[in-house]
C-alpha atoms as a PDB file:
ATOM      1  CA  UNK A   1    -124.452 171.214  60.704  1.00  0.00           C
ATOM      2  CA  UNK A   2    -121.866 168.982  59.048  1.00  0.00           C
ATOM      3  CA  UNK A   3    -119.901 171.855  58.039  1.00  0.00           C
ATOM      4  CA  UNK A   4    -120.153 173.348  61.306  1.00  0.00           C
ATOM      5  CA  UNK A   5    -118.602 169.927  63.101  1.00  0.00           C
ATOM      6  CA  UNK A   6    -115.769 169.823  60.533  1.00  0.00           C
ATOM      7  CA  UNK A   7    -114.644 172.856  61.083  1.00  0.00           C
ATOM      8  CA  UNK A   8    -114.387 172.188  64.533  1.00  0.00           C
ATOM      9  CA  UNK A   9    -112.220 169.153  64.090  1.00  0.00           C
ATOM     10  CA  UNK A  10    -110.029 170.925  61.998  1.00  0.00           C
ATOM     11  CA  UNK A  11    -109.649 173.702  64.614  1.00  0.00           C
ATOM     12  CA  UNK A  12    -109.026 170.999  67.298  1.00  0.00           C
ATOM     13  CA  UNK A  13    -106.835 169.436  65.159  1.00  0.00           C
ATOM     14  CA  UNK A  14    -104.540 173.093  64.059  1.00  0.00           C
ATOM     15  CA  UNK A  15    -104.674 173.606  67.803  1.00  0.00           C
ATOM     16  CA  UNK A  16    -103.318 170.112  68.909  1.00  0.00           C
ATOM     17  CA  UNK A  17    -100.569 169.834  65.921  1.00  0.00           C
ATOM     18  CA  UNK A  18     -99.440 174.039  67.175  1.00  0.00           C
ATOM     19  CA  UNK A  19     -99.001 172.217  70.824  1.00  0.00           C
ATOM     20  CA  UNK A  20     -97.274 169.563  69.351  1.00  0.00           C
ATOM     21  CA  UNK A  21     -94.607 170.898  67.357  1.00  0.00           C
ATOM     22  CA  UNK A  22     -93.513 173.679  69.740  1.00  0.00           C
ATOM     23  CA  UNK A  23     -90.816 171.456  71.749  1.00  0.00           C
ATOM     24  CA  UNK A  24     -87.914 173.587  72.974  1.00  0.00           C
ATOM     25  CA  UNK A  25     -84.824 173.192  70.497  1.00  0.00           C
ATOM     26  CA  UNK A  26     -81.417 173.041  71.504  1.00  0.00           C
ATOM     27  CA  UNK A  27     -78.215 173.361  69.215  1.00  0.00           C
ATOM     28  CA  UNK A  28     -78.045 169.400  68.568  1.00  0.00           C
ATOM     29  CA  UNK A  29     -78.457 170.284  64.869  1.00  0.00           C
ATOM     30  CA  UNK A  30     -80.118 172.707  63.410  1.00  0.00           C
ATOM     31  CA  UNK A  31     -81.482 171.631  60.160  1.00  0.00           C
ATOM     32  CA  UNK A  32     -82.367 168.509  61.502  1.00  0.00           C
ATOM     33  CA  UNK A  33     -84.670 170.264  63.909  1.00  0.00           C
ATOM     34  CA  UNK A  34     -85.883 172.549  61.023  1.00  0.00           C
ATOM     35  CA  UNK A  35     -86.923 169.609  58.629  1.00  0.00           C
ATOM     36  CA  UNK A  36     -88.764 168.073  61.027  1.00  0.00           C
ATOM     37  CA  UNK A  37     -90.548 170.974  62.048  1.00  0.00           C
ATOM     38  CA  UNK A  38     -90.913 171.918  58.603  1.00  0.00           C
ATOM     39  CA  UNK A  39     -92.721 168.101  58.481  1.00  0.00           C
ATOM     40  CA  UNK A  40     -95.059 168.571  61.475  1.00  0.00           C
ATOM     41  CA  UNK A  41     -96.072 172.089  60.461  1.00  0.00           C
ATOM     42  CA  UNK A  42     -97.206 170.497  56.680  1.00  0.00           C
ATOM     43  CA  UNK A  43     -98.585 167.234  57.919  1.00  0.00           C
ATOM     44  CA  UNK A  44    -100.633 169.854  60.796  1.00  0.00           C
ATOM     45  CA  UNK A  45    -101.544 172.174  58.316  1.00  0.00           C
ATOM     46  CA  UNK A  46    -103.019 170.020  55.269  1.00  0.00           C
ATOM     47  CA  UNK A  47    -103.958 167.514  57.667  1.00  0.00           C
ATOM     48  CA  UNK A  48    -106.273 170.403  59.378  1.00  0.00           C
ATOM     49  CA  UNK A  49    -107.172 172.089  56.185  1.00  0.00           C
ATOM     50  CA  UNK A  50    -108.293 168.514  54.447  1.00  0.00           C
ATOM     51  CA  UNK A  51    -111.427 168.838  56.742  1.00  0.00           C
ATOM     52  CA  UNK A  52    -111.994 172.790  55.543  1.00  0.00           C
ATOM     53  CA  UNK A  53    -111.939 171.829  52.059  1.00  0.00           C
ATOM     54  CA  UNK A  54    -114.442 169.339  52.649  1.00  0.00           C
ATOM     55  CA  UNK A  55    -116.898 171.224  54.948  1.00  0.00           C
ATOM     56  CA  UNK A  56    -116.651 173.735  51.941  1.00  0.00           C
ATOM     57  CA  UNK A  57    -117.252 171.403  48.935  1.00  0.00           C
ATOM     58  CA  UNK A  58    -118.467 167.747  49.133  1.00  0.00           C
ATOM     59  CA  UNK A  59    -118.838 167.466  45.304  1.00  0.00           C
ATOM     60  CA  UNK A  60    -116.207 165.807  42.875  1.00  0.00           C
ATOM     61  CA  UNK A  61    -114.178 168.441  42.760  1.00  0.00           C
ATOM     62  CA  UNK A  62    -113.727 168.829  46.553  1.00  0.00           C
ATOM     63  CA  UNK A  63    -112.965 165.131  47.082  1.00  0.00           C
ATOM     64  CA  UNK A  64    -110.238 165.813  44.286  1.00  0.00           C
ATOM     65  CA  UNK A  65    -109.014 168.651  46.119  1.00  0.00           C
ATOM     66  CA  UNK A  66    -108.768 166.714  49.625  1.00  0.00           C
ATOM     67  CA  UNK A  67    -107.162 163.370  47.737  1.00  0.00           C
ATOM     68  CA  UNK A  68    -104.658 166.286  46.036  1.00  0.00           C
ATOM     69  CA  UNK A  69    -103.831 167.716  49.545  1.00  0.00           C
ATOM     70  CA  UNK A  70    -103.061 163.677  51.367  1.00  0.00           C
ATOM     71  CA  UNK A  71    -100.936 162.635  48.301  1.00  0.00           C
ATOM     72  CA  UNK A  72     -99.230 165.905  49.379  1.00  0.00           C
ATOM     73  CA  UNK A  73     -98.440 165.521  53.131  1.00  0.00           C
ATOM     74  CA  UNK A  74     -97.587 161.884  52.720  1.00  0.00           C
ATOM     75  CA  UNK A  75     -94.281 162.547  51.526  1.00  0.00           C
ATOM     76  CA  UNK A  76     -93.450 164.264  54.458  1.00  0.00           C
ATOM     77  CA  UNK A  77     -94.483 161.601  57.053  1.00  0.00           C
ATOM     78  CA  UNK A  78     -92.975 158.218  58.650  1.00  0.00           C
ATOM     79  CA  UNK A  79     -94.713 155.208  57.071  1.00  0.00           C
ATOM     80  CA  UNK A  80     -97.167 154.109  59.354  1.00  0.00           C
ATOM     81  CA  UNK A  81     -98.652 157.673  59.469  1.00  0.00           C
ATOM     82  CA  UNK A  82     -98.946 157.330  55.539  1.00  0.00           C
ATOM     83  CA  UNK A  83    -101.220 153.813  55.975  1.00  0.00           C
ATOM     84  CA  UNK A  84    -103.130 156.257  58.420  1.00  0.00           C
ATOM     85  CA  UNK A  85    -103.231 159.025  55.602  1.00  0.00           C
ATOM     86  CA  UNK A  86    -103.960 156.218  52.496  1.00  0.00           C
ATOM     87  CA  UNK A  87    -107.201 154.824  54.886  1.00  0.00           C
ATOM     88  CA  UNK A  88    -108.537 158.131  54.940  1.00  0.00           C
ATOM     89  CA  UNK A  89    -107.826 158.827  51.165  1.00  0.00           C
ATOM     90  CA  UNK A  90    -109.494 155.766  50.383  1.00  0.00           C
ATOM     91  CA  UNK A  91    -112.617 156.337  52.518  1.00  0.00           C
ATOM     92  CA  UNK A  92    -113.206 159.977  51.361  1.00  0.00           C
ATOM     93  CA  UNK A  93    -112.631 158.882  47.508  1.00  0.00           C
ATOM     94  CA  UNK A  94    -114.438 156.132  47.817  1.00  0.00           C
ATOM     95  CA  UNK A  95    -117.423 157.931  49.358  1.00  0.00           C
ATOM     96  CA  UNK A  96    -120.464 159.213  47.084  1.00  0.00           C
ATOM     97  CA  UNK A  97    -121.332 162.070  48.570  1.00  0.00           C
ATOM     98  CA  UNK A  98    -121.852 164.245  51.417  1.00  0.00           C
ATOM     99  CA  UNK A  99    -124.018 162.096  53.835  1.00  0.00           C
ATOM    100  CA  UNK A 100    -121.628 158.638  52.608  1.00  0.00           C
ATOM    101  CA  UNK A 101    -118.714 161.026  53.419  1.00  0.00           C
ATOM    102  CA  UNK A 102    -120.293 161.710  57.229  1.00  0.00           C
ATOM    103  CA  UNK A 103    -120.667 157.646  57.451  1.00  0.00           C
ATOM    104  CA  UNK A 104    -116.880 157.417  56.974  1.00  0.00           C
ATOM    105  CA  UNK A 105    -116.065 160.033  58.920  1.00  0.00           C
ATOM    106  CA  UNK A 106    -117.886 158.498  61.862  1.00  0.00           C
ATOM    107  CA  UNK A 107    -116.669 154.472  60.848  1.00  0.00           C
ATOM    108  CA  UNK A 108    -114.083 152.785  63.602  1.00  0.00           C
ATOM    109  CA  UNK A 109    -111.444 152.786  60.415  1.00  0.00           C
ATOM    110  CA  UNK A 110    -111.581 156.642  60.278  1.00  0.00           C
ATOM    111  CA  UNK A 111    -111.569 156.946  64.092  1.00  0.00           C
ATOM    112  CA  UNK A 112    -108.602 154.820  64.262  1.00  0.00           C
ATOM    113  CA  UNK A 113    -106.279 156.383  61.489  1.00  0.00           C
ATOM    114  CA  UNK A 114    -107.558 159.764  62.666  1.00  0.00           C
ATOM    115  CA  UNK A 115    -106.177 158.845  66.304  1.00  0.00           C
ATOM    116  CA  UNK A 116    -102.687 157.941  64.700  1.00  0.00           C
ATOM    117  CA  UNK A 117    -102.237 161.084  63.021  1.00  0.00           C
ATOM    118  CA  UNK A 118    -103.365 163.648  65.931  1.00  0.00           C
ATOM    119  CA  UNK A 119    -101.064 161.166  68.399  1.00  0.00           C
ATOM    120  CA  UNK A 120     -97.936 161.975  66.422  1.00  0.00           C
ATOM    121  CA  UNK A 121     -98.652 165.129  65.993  1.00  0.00           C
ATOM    122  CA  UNK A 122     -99.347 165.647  69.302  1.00  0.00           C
ATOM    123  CA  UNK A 123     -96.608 163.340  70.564  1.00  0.00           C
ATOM    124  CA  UNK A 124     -93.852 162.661  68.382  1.00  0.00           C
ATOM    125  CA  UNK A 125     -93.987 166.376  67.328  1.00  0.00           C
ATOM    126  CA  UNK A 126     -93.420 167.833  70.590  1.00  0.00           C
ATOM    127  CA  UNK A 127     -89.949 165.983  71.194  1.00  0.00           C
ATOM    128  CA  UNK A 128     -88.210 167.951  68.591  1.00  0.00           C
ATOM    129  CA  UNK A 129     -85.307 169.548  69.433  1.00  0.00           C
ATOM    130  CA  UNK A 130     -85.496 167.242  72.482  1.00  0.00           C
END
Protein backbone atom coordinates (compact mmCIF):
# COMPACT_ATOMS: atom_id res chain seq x y z
CA UNK A 1 0.00 0.00 0.00
CA UNK A 2 2.78 2.48 0.72
CA UNK A 3 4.50 1.58 -2.34
CA UNK A 4 1.46 1.76 -4.26
CA UNK A 5 0.77 5.66 -2.99
CA UNK A 6 4.39 6.60 -3.81
CA UNK A 7 4.33 5.66 -6.95
CA UNK A 8 1.46 7.61 -7.54
CA UNK A 9 3.01 10.80 -6.30
CA UNK A 10 5.83 10.32 -8.33
CA UNK A 11 3.62 9.85 -11.43
CA UNK A 12 1.67 13.03 -10.43
CA UNK A 13 4.66 14.64 -9.87
CA UNK A 14 6.59 13.42 -13.70
CA UNK A 15 3.23 14.49 -15.07
CA UNK A 16 3.05 18.04 -13.44
CA UNK A 17 7.00 18.87 -13.95
CA UNK A 18 6.28 17.46 -18.20
CA UNK A 19 3.37 20.34 -18.06
CA UNK A 20 5.59 22.59 -16.57
CA UNK A 21 8.57 22.74 -18.56
CA UNK A 22 6.91 22.65 -22.00
CA UNK A 23 6.53 26.65 -22.37
CA UNK A 24 6.78 27.72 -26.01
CA UNK A 25 10.45 29.06 -26.77
CA UNK A 26 11.22 31.82 -28.87
CA UNK A 27 14.75 32.85 -30.30
CA UNK A 28 15.55 35.21 -27.15
CA UNK A 29 18.56 32.92 -26.57
CA UNK A 30 18.94 29.70 -27.09
CA UNK A 31 21.17 28.19 -24.58
CA UNK A 32 19.69 30.10 -22.03
CA UNK A 33 16.40 28.41 -22.76
CA UNK A 34 18.26 25.01 -23.03
CA UNK A 35 19.96 25.23 -19.50
CA UNK A 36 17.04 25.92 -17.93
CA UNK A 37 15.17 23.30 -19.45
CA UNK A 38 17.98 21.10 -19.01
CA UNK A 39 17.36 22.26 -14.99
CA UNK A 40 13.59 21.58 -14.86
CA UNK A 41 13.86 18.28 -16.73
CA UNK A 42 16.68 17.04 -13.80
CA UNK A 43 15.06 18.67 -10.83
CA UNK A 44 11.45 16.79 -12.50
CA UNK A 45 13.09 13.73 -13.09
CA UNK A 46 15.13 12.91 -9.73
CA UNK A 47 12.68 14.81 -7.93
CA UNK A 48 9.95 12.12 -9.33
CA UNK A 49 12.25 9.19 -9.23
CA UNK A 50 13.37 10.01 -5.34
CA UNK A 51 9.84 8.63 -4.45
CA UNK A 52 10.46 5.28 -6.86
CA UNK A 53 13.57 4.55 -5.17
CA UNK A 54 11.95 4.68 -1.99
CA UNK A 55 8.68 2.76 -2.69
CA UNK A 56 11.33 0.15 -3.94
CA UNK A 57 13.77 0.04 -0.95
CA UNK A 58 13.15 1.61 2.51
CA UNK A 59 16.33 0.03 4.01
CA UNK A 60 19.79 1.87 4.48
CA UNK A 61 20.77 1.52 1.32
CA UNK A 62 17.65 3.07 -0.30
CA UNK A 63 17.69 6.13 1.98
CA UNK A 64 21.43 6.41 0.69
CA UNK A 65 20.31 6.16 -2.72
CA UNK A 66 17.43 8.93 -2.33
CA UNK A 67 19.98 11.37 -0.13
CA UNK A 68 22.57 10.53 -3.34
CA UNK A 69 19.84 11.56 -5.89
CA UNK A 70 18.77 15.34 -3.71
CA UNK A 71 22.52 16.21 -3.26
CA UNK A 72 22.27 15.71 -7.06
CA UNK A 73 19.38 17.96 -8.26
CA UNK A 74 20.29 20.66 -5.81
CA UNK A 75 22.91 21.98 -7.87
CA UNK A 76 20.68 22.61 -10.49
CA UNK A 77 18.01 24.62 -8.56
CA UNK A 78 17.47 28.40 -7.24
CA UNK A 79 18.13 28.52 -3.49
CA UNK A 80 14.99 28.47 -1.88
CA UNK A 81 14.03 25.28 -3.83
CA UNK A 82 17.35 23.75 -2.30
CA UNK A 83 16.00 24.62 1.60
CA UNK A 84 12.85 22.77 0.11
CA UNK A 85 15.16 19.84 -1.19
CA UNK A 86 17.63 19.90 2.26
CA UNK A 87 14.03 19.56 4.51
CA UNK A 88 13.22 16.60 2.70
CA UNK A 89 16.84 15.15 2.81
CA UNK A 90 16.84 15.66 6.34
CA UNK A 91 13.44 14.06 7.08
CA UNK A 92 14.03 10.91 4.92
CA UNK A 93 17.72 10.46 6.51
CA UNK A 94 16.68 11.12 9.58
CA UNK A 95 13.83 8.60 9.46
CA UNK A 96 14.30 4.86 10.83
CA UNK A 97 12.48 3.07 8.69
CA UNK A 98 9.65 2.47 6.51
CA UNK A 99 6.57 3.34 8.73
CA UNK A 100 8.93 6.63 10.39
CA UNK A 101 9.53 7.39 6.66
CA UNK A 102 5.41 7.41 5.97
CA UNK A 103 5.19 9.81 9.26
CA UNK A 104 7.44 12.29 7.42
CA UNK A 105 6.03 11.95 4.39
CA UNK A 106 2.64 12.87 5.79
CA UNK A 107 4.27 15.82 8.50
CA UNK A 108 3.17 19.70 7.57
CA UNK A 109 7.23 20.20 6.96
CA UNK A 110 7.13 17.62 4.09
CA UNK A 111 3.79 18.95 2.79
CA UNK A 112 5.15 22.33 2.70
CA UNK A 113 8.64 21.80 0.94
CA UNK A 114 6.86 19.28 -1.28
CA UNK A 115 4.38 22.22 -2.37
CA UNK A 116 7.50 24.48 -3.20
CA UNK A 117 9.07 22.13 -5.42
CA UNK A 118 5.88 20.91 -7.58
CA UNK A 119 4.92 24.99 -7.65
CA UNK A 120 8.13 25.78 -9.50
CA UNK A 121 8.04 23.14 -11.42
CA UNK A 122 4.79 23.66 -12.35
CA UNK A 123 5.09 27.44 -12.47
CA UNK A 124 8.35 28.85 -12.90
CA UNK A 125 9.07 26.00 -15.41
CA UNK A 126 6.43 26.74 -17.77
CA UNK A 127 7.65 30.47 -18.47
CA UNK A 128 10.69 29.35 -20.26
CA UNK A 129 11.29 30.61 -23.38
CA UNK A 130 8.62 33.15 -22.34
Amino acid sequence: MKRLALYCAASALVLAALAGCSGASTAVNANKISNDAQKCATLATGYAGLYATLAQDQSAAGIQKAEQTLQDIKGSVPDNIKTDLETIENGIKNAQGGTALMDFLSSDAYKAADKEITTYLTTQCNKIGQ
